[in-house]
N, C-alpha and C. Protein backbone atom coordinates (compact mmCIF):
# COMPACT_ATOMS: atom_id res chain seq x y z
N UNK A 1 84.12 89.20 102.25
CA UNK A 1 84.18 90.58 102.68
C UNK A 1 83.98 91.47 101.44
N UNK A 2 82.92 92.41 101.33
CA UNK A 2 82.84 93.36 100.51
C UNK A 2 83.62 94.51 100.82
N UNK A 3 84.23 95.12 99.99
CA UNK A 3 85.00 96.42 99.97
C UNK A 3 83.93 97.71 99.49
N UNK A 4 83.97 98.79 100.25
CA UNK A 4 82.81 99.94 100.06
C UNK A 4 83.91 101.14 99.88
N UNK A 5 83.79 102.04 98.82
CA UNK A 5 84.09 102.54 97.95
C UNK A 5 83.67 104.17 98.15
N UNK A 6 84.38 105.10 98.82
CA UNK A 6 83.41 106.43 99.22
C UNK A 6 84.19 107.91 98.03
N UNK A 7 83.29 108.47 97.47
CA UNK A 7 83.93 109.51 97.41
C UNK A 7 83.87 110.88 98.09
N UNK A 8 85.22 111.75 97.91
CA UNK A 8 85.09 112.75 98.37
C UNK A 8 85.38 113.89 97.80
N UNK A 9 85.17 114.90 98.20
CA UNK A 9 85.36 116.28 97.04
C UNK A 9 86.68 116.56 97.68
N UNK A 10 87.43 116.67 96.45
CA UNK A 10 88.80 117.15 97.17
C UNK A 10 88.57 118.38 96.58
N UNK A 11 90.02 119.66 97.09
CA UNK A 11 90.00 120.93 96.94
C UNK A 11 90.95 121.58 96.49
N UNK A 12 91.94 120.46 96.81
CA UNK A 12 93.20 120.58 95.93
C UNK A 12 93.66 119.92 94.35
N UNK A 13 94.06 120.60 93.15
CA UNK A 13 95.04 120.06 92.52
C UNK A 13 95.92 119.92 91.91
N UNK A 14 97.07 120.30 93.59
CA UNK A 14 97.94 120.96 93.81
C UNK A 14 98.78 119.35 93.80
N UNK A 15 99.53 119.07 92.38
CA UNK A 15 100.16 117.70 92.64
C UNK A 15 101.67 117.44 93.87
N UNK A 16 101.21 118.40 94.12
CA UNK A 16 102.33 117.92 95.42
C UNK A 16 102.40 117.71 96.39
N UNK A 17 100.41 117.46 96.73
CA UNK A 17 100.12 116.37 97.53
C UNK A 17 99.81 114.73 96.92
N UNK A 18 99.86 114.92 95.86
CA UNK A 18 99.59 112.88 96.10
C UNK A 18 100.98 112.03 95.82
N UNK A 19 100.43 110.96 95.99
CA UNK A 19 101.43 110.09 96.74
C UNK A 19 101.54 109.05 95.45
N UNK A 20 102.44 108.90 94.58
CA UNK A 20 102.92 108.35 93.32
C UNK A 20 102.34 106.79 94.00
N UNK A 21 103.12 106.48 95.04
CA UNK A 21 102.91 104.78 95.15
C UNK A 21 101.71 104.44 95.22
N UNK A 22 100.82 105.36 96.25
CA UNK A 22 98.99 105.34 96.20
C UNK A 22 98.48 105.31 94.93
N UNK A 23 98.88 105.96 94.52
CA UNK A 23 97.65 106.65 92.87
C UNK A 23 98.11 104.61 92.50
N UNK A 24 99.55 104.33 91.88
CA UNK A 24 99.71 103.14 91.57
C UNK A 24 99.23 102.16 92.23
N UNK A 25 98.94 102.14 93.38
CA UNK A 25 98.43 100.79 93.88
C UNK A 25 96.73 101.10 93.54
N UNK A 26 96.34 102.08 93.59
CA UNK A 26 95.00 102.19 93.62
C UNK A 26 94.81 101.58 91.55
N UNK A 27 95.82 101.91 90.79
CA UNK A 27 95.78 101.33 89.37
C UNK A 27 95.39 100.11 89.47
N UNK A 28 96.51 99.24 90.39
CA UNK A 28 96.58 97.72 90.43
C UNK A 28 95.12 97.76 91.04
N UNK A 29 94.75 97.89 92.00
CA UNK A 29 93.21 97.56 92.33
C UNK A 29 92.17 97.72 91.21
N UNK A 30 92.33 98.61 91.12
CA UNK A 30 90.63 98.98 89.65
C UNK A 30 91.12 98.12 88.51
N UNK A 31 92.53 97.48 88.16
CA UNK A 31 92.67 96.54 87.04
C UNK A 31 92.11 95.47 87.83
N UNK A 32 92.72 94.79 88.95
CA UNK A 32 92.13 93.69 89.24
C UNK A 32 90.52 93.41 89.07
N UNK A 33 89.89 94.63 89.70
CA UNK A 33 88.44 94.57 89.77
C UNK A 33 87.97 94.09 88.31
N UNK A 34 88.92 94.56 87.83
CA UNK A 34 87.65 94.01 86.19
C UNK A 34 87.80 92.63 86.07
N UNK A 35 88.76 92.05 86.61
CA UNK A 35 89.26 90.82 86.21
C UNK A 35 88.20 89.34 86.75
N UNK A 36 87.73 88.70 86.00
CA UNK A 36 86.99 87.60 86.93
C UNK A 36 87.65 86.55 87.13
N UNK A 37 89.02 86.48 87.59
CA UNK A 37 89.59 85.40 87.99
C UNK A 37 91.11 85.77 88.02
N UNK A 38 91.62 84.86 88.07
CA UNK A 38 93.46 85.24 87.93
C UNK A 38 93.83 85.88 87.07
N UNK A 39 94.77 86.65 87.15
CA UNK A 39 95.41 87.33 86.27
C UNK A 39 97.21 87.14 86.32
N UNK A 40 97.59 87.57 85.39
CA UNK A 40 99.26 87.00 85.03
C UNK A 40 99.72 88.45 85.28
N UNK A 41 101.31 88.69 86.23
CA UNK A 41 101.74 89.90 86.66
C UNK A 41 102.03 90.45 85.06
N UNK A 42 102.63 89.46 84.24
CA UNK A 42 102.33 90.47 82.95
C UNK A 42 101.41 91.06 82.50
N UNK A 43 100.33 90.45 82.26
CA UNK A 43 99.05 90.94 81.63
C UNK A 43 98.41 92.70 82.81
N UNK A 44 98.85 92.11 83.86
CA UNK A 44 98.45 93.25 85.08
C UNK A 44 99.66 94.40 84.52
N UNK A 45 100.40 94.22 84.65
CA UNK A 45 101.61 95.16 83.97
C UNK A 45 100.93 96.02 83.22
N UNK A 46 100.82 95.42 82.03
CA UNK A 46 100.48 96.29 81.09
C UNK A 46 98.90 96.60 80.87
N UNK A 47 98.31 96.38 81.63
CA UNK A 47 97.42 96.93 81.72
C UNK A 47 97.05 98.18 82.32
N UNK A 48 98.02 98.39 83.34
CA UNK A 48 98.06 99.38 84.20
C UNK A 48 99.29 100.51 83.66
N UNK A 49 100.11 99.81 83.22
CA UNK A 49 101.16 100.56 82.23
C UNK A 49 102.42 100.69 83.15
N UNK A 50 102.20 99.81 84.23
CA UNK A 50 103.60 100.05 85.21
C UNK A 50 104.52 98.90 84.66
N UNK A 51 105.96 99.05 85.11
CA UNK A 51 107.17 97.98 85.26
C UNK A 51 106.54 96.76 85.67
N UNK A 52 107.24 95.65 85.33
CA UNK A 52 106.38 94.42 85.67
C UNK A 52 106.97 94.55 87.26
N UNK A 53 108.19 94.90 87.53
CA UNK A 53 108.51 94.83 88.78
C UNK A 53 108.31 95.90 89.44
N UNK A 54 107.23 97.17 89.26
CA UNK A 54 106.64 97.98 90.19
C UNK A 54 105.70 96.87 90.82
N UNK A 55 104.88 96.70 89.50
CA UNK A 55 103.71 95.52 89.85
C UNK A 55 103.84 94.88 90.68
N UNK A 56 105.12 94.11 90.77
CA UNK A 56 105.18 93.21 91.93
C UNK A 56 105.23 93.41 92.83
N UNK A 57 106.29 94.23 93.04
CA UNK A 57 106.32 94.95 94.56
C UNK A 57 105.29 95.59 95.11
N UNK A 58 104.42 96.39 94.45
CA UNK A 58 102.71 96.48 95.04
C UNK A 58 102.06 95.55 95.65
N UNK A 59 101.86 94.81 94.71
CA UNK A 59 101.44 93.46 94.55
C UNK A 59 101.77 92.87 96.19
N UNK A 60 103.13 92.10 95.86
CA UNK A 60 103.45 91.92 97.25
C UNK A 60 103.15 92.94 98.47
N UNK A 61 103.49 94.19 98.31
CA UNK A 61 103.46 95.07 99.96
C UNK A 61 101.64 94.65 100.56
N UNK A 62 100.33 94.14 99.38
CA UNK A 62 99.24 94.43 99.42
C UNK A 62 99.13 92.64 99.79
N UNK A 63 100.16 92.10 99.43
CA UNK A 63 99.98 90.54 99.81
C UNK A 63 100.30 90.42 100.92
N UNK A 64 101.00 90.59 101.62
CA UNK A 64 101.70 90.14 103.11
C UNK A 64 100.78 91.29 103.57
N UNK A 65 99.46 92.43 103.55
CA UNK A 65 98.91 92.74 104.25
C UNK A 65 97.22 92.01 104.46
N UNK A 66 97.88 90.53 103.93
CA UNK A 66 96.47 89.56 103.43
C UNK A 66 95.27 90.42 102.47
N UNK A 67 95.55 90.97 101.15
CA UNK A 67 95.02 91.64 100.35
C UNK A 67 94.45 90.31 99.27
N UNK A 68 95.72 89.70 99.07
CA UNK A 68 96.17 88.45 97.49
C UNK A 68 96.43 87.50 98.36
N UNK A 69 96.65 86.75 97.50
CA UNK A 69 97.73 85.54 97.28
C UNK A 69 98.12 84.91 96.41
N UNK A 70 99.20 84.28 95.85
CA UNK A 70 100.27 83.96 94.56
C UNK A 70 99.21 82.40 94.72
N UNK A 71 99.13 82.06 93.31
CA UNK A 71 98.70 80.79 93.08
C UNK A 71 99.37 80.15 92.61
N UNK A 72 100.55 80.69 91.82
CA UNK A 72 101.56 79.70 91.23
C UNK A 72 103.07 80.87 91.42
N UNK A 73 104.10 79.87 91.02
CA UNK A 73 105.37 80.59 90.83
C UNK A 73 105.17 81.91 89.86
N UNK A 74 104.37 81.75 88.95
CA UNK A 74 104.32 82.55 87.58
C UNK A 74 103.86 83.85 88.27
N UNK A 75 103.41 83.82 89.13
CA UNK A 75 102.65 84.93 90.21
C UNK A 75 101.41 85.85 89.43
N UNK A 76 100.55 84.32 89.28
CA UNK A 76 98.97 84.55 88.74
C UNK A 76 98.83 85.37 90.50
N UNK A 77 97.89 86.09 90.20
CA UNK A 77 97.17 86.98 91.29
C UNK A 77 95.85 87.12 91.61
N UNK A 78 95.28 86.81 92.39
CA UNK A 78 94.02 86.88 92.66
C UNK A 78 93.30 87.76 93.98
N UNK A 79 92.42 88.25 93.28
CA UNK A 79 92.02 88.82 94.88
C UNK A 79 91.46 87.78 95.76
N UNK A 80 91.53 87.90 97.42
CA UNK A 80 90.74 87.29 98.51
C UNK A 80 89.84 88.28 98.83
N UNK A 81 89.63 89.16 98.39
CA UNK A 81 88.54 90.06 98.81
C UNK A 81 87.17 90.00 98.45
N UNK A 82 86.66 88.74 98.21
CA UNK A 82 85.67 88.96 97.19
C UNK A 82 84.34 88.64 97.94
């Protein structure tokens, strides 16, 4: 499955419409994208500059919506989207 990517002109930027957890999950996505293979929730951490355990919990809410899946305990991450 390819993922398609649209932009739009927004009109606001008035920060008290966006949504802290969005903007962050949308981080975790554009890090993954660069990635050509697994990545370690640390290395994703700090790449994105969040808590290792924001990370996860993204991570997970985007896993149980069949986004990922954990390849090991260490919780290497990979996309299924590809």
């Amino acid at each position: 499955m390819q993922a398609y990517f649209y932009c739009v002109k927004v009109t606001s930027e008035d920060d008290r419409y966006v949504v802290r957890s969005v903007v962050r999950a949308l981080d975790v996505l554009m890090a993954l994208s660069t990635q050509n293979g697994p990545v370690s929730l640390a290395d994703l951490a700090e790449e994105t500059g969040l808590n290792p355990s924001t990370a996860f919990r993204l991570l997970e809410s985007m896993r149980v919506r069949g986004s990922f899946g954990r390849l090991t305990a260490a919780a290497d991450i990979s996309s299924t989207a590809g």
